[in-house]
PDB file of N, CA and C in Angstrom:
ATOM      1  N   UNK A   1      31.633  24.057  -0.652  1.00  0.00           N
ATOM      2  CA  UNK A   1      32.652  24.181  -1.669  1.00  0.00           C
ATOM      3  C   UNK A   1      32.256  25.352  -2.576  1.00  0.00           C
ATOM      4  N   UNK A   2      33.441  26.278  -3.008  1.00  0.00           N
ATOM      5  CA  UNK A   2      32.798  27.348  -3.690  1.00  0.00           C
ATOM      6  C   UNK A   2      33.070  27.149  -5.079  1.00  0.00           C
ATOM      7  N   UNK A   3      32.348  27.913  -6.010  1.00  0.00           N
ATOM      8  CA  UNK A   3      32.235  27.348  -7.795  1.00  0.00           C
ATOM      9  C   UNK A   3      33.841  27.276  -8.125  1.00  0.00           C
ATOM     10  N   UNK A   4      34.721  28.314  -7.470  1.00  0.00           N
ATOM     11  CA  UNK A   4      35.985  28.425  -7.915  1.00  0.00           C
ATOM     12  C   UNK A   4      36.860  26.810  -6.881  1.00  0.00           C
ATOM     13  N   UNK A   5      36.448  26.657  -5.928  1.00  0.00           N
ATOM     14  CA  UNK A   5      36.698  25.476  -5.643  1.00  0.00           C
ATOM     15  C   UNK A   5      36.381  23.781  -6.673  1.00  0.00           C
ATOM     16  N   UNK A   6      35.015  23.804  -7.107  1.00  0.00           N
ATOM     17  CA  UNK A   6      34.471  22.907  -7.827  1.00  0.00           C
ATOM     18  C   UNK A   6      35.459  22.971  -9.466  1.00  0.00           C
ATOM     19  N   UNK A   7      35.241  24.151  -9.681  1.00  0.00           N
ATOM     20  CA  UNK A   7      36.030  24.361 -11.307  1.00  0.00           C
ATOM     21  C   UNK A   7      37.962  23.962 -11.375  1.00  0.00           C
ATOM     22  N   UNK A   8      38.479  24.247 -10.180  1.00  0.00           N
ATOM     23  CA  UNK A   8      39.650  23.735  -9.842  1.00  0.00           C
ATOM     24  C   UNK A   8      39.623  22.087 -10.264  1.00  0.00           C
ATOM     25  N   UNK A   9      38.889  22.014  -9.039  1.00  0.00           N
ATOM     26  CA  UNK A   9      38.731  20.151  -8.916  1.00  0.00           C
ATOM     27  C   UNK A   9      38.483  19.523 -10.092  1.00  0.00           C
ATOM     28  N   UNK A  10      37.251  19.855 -11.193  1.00  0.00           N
ATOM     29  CA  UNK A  10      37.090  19.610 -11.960  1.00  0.00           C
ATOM     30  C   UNK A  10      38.221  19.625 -13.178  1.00  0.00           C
ATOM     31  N   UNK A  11      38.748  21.196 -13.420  1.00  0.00           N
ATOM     32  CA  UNK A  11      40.224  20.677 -14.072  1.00  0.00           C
ATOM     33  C   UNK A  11      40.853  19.760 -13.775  1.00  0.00           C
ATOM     34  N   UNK A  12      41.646  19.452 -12.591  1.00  0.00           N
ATOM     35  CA  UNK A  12      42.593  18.703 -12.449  1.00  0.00           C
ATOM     36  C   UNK A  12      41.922  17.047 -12.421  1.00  0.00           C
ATOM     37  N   UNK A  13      40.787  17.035 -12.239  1.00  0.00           N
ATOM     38  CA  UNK A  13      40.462  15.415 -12.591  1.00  0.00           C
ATOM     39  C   UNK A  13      40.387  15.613 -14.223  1.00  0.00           C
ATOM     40  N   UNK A  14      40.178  16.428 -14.831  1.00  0.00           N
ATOM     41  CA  UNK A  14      39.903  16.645 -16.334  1.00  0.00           C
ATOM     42  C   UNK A  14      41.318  16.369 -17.089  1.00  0.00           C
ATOM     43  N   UNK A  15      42.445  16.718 -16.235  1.00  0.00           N
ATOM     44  CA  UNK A  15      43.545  16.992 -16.607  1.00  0.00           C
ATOM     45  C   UNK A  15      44.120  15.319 -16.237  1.00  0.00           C
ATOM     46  N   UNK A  16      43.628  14.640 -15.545  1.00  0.00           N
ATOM     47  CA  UNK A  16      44.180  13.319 -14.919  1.00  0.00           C
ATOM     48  C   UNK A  16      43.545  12.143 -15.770  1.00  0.00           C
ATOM     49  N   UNK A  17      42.282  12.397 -16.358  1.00  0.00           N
ATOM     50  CA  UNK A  17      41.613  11.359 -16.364  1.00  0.00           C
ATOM     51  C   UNK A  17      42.051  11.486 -18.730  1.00  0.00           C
ATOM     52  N   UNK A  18      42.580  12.780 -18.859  1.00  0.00           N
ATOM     53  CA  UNK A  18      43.402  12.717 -20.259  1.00  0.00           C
ATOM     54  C   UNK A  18      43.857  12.122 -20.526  1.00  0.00           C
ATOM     55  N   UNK A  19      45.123  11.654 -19.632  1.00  0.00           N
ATOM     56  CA  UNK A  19      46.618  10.598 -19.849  1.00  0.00           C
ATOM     57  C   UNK A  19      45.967   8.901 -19.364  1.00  0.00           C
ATOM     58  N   UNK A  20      44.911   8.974 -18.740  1.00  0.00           N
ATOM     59  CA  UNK A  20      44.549   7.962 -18.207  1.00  0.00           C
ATOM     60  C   UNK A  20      43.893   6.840 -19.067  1.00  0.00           C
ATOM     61  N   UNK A  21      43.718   5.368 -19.341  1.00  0.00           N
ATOM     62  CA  UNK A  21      42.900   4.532 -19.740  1.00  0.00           C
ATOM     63  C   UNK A  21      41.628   4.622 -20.488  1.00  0.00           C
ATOM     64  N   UNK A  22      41.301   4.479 -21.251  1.00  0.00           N
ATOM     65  CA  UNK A  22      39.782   4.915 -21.654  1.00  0.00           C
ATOM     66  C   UNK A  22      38.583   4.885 -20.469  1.00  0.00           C
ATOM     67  N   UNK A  23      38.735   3.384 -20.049  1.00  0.00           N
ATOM     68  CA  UNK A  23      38.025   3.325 -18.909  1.00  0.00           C
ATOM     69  C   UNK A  23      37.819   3.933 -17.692  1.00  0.00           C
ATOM     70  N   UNK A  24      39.541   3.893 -17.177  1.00  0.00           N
ATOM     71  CA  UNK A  24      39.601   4.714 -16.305  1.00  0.00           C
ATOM     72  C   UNK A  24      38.962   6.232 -16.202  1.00  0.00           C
ATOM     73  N   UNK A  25      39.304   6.380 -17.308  1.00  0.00           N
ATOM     74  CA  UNK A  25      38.814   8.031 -17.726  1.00  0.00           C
ATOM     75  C   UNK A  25      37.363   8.590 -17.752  1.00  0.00           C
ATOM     76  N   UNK A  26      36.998   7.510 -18.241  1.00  0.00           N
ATOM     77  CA  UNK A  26      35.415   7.455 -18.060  1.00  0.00           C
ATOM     78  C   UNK A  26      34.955   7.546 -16.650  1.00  0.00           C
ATOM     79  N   UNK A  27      35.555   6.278 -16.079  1.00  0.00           N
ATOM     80  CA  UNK A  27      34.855   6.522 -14.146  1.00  0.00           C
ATOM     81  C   UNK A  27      35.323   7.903 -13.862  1.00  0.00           C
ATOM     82  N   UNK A  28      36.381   8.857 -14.149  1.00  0.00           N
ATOM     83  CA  UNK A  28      37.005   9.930 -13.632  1.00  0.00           C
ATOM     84  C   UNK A  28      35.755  10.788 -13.743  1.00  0.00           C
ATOM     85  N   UNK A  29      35.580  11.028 -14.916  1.00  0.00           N
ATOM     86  CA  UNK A  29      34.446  11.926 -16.159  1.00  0.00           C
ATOM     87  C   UNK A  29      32.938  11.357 -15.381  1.00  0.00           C
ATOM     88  N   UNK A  30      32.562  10.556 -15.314  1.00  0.00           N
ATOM     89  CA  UNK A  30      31.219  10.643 -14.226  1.00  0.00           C
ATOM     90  C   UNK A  30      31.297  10.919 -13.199  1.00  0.00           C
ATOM     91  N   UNK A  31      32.217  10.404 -12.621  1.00  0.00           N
ATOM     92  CA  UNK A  31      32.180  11.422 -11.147  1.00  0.00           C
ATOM     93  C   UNK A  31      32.703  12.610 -10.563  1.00  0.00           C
ATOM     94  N   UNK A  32      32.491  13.290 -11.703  1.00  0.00           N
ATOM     95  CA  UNK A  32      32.618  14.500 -12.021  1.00  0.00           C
ATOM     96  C   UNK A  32      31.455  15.326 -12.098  1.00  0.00           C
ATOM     97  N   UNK A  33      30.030  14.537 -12.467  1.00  0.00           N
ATOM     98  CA  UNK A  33      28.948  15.154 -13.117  1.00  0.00           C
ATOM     99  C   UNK A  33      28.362  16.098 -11.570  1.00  0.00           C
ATOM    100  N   UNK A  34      28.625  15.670 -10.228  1.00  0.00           N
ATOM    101  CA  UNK A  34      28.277  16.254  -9.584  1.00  0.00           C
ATOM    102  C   UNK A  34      28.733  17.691  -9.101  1.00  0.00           C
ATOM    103  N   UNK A  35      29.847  17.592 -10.040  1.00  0.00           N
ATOM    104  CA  UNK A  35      30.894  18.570  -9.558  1.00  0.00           C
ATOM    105  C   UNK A  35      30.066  19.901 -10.426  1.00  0.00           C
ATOM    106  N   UNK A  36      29.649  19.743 -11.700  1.00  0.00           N
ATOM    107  CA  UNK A  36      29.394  20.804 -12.618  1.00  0.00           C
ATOM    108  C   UNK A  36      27.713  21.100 -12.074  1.00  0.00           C
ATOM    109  N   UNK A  37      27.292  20.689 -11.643  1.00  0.00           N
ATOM    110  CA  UNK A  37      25.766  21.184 -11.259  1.00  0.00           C
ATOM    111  C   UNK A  37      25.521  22.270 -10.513  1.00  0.00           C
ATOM    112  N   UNK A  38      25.021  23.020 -10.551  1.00  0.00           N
ATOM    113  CA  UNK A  38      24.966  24.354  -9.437  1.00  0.00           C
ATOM    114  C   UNK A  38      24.098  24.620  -8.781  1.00  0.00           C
ATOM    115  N   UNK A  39      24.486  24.383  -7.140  1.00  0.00           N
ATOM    116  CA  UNK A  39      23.752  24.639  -6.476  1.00  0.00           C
ATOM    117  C   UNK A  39      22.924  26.341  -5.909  1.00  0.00           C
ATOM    118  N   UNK A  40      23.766  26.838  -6.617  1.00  0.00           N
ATOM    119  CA  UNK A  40      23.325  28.327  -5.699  1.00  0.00           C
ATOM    120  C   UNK A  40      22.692  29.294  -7.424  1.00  0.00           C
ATOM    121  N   UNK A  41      21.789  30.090  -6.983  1.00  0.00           N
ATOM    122  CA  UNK A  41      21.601  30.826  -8.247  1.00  0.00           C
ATOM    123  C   UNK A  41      22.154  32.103  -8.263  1.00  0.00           C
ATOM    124  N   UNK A  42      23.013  32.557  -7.152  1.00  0.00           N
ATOM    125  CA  UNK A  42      23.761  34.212  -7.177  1.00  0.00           C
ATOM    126  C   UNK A  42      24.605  33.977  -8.219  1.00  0.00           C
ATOM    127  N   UNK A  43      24.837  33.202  -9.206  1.00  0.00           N
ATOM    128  CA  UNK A  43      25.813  33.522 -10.255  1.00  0.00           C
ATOM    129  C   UNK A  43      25.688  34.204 -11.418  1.00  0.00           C
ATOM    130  N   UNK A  44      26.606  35.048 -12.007  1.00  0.00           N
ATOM    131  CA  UNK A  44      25.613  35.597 -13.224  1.00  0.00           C
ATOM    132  C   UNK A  44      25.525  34.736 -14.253  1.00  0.00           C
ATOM    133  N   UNK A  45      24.888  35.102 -15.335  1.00  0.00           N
ATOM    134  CA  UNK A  45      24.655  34.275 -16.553  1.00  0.00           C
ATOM    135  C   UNK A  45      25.706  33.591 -17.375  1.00  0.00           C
ATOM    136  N   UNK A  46      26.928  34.686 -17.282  1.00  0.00           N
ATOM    137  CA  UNK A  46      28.547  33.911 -17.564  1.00  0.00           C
ATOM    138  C   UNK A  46      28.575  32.951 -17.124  1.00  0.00           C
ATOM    139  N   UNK A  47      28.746  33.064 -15.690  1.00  0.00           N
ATOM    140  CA  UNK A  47      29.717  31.866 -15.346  1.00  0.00           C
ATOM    141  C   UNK A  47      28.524  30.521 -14.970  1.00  0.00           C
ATOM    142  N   UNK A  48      27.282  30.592 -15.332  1.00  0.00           N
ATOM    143  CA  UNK A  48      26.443  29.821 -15.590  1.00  0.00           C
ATOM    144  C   UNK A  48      26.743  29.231 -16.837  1.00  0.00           C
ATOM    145  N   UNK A  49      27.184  29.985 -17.692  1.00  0.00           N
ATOM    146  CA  UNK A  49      27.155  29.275 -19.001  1.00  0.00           C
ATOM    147  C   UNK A  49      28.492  28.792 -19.324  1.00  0.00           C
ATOM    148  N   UNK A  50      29.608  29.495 -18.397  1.00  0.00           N
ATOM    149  CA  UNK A  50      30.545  28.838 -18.645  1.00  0.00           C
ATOM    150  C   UNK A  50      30.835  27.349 -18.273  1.00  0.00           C
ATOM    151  N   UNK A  51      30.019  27.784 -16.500  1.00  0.00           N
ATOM    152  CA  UNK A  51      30.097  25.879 -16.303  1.00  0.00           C
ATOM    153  C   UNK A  51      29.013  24.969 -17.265  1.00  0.00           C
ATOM    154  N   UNK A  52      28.027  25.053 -18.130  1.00  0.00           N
ATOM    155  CA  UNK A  52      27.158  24.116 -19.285  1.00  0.00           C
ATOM    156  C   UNK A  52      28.127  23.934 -19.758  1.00  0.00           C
ATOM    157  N   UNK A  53      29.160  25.316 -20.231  1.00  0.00           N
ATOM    158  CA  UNK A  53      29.587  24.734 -21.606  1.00  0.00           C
ATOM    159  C   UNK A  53      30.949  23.684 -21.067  1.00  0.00           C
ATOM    160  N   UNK A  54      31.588  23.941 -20.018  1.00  0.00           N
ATOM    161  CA  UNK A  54      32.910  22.606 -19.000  1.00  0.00           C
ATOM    162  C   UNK A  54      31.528  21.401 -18.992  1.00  0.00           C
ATOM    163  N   UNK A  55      30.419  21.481 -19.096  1.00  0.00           N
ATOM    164  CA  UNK A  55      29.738  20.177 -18.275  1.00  0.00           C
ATOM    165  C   UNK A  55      29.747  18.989 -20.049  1.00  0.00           C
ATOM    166  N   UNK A  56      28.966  20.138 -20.885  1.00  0.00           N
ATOM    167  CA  UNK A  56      28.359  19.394 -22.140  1.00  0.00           C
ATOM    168  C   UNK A  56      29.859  19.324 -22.970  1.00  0.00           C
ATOM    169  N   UNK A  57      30.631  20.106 -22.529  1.00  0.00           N
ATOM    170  CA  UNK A  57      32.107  19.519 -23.576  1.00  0.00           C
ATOM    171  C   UNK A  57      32.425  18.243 -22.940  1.00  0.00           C
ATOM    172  N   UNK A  58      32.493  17.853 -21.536  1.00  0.00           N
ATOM    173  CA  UNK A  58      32.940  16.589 -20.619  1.00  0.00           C
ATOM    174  C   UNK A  58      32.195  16.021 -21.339  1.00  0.00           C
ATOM    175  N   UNK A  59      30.892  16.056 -21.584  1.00  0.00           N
ATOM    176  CA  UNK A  59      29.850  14.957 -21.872  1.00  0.00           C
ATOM    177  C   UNK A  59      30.264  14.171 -22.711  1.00  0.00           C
ATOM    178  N   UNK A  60      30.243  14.831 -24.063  1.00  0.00           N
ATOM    179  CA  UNK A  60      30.996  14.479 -24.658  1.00  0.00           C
ATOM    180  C   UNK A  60      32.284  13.515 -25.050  1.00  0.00           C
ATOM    181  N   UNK A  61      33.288  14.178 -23.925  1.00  0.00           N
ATOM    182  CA  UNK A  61      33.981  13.209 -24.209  1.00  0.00           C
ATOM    183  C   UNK A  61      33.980  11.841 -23.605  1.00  0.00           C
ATOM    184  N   UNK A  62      33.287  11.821 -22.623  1.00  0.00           N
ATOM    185  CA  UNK A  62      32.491  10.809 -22.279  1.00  0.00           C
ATOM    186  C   UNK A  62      31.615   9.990 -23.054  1.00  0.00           C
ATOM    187  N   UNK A  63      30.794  10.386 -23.975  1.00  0.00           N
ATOM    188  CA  UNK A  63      30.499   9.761 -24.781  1.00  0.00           C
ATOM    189  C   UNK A  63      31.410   9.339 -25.812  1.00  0.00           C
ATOM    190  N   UNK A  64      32.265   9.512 -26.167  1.00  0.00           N
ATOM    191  CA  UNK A  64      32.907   8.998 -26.923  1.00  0.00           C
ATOM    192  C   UNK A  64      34.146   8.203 -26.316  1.00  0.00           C
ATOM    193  N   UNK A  65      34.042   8.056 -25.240  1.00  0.00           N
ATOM    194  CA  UNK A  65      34.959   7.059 -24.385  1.00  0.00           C
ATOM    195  C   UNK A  65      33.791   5.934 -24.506  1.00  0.00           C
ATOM    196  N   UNK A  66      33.090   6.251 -24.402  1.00  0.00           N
ATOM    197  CA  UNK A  66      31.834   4.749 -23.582  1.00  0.00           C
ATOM    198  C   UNK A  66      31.850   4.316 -25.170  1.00  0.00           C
ATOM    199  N   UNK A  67      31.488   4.664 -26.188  1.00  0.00           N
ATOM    200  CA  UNK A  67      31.661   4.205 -27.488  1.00  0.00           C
ATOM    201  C   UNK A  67      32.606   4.185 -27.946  1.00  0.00           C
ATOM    202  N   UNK A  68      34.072   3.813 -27.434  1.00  0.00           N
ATOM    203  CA  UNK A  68      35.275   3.587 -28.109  1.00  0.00           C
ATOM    204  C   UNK A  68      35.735   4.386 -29.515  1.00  0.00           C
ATOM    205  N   UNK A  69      34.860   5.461 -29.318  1.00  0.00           N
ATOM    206  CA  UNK A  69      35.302   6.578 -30.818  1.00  0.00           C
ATOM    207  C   UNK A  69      36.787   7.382 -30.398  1.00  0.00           C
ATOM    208  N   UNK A  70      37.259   7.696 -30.982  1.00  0.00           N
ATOM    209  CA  UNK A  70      38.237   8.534 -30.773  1.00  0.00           C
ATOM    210  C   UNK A  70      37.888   9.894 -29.808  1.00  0.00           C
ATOM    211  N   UNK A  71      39.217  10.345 -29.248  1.00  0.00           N
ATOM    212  CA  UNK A  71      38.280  11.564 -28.090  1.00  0.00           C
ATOM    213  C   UNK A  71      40.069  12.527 -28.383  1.00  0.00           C
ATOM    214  N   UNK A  72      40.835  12.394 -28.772  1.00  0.00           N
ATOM    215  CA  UNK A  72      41.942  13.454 -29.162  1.00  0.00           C
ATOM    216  C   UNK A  72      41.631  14.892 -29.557  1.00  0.00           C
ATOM    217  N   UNK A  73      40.493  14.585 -30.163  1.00  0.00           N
ATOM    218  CA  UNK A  73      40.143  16.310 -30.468  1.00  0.00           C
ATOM    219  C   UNK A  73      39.124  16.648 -29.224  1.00  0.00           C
ATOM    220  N   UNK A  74      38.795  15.973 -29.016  1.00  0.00           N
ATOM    221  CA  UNK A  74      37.097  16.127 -27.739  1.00  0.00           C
ATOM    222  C   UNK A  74      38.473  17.317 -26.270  1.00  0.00           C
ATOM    223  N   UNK A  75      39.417  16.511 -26.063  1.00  0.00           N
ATOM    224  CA  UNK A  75      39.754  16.982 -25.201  1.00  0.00           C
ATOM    225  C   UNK A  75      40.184  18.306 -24.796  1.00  0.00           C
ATOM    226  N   UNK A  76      40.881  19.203 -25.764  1.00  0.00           N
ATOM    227  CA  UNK A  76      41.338  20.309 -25.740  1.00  0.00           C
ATOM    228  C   UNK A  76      39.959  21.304 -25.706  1.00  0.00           C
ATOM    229  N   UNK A  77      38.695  20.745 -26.079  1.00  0.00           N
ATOM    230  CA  UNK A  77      37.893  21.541 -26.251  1.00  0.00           C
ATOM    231  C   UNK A  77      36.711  21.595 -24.376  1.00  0.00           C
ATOM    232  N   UNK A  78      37.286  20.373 -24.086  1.00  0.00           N
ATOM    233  CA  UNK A  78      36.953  20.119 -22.395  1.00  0.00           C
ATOM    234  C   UNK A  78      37.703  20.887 -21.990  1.00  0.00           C
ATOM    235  N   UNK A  79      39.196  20.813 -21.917  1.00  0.00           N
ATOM    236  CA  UNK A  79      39.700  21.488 -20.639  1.00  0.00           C
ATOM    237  C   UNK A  79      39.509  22.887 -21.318  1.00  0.00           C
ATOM    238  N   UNK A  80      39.594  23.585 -22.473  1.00  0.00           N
ATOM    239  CA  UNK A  80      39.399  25.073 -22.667  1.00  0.00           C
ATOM    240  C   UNK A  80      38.252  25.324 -21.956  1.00  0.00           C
ATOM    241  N   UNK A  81      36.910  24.504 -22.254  1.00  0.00           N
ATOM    242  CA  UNK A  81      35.949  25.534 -21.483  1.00  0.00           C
ATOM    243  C   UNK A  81      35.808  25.062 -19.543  1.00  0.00           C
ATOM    244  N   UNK A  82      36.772  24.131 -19.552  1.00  0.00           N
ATOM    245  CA  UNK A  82      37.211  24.207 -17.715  1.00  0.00           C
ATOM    246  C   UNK A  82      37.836  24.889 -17.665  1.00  0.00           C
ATOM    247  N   UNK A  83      38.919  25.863 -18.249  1.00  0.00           N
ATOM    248  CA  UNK A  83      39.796  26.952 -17.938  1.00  0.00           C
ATOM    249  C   UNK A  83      38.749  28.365 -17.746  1.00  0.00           C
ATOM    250  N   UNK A  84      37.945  28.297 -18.995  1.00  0.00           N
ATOM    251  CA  UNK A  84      37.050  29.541 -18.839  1.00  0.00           C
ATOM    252  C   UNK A  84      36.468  29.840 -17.346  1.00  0.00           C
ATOM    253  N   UNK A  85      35.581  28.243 -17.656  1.00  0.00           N
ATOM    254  CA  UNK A  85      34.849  28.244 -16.010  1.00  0.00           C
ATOM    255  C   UNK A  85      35.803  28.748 -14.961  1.00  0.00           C
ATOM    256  N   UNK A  86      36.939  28.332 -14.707  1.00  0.00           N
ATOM    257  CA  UNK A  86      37.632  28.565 -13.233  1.00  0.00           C
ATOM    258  C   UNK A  86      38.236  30.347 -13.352  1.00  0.00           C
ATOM    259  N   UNK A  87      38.314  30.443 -14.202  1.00  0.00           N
ATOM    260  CA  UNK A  87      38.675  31.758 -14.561  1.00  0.00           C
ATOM    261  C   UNK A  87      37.303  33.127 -14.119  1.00  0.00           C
ATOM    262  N   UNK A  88      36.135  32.692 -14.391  1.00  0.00           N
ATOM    263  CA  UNK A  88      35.294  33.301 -14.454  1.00  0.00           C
ATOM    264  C   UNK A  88      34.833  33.332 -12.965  1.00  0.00           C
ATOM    265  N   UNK A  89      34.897  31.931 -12.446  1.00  0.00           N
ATOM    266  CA  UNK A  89      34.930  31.412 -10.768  1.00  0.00           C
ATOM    267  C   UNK A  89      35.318  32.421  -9.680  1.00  0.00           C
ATOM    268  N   UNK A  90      36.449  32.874 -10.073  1.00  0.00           N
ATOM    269  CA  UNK A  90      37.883  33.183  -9.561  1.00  0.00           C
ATOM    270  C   UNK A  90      37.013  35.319  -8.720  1.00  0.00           C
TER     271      UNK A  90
END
């Protein structure tokens, strides 16, 4: 699977698991974590940092799903830096 493949996927579960259940959203958002890890090191330092910053914004809102805090603002700031990532992918 290539990074621009993974960063796709990752939006659109990012984008699914928004409208979805708290819970639900949560199982979406962990099984996801495999998606942001990188296997290959030919990438440059961008789009290295673009996928941390799609991984630790998810985290996030993940954490604040598992603790029933509010996540309305968490989200726009997930999928912006999944847009970066797939953009940078590309």
């Amino acid at each position: 699977m290539t990074e621009s493949d993974k960063a796709r996927e990752v939006f659109a579960a990012l984008k699914s698991a928004e409208g979805a259940a708290p819970e639900s959203a949560l199982q979406t958002l962990n099984g996801l974590m495999g998606l942001v890890r990188s296997e290959s090191f030919d990438h440059s330092l961008e789009l290295d940092e673009a996928r941390a910053a799609a991984f630790l914004s998810i985290c996030e809102v993940g954490k604040a799903l598992h603790r029933g805090q509010p996540v309305d603002a968490l989200w726009p700031a997930a999928v912006s830096a999944t847009e970066r990532w797939m953009a940078l992918a590309r």
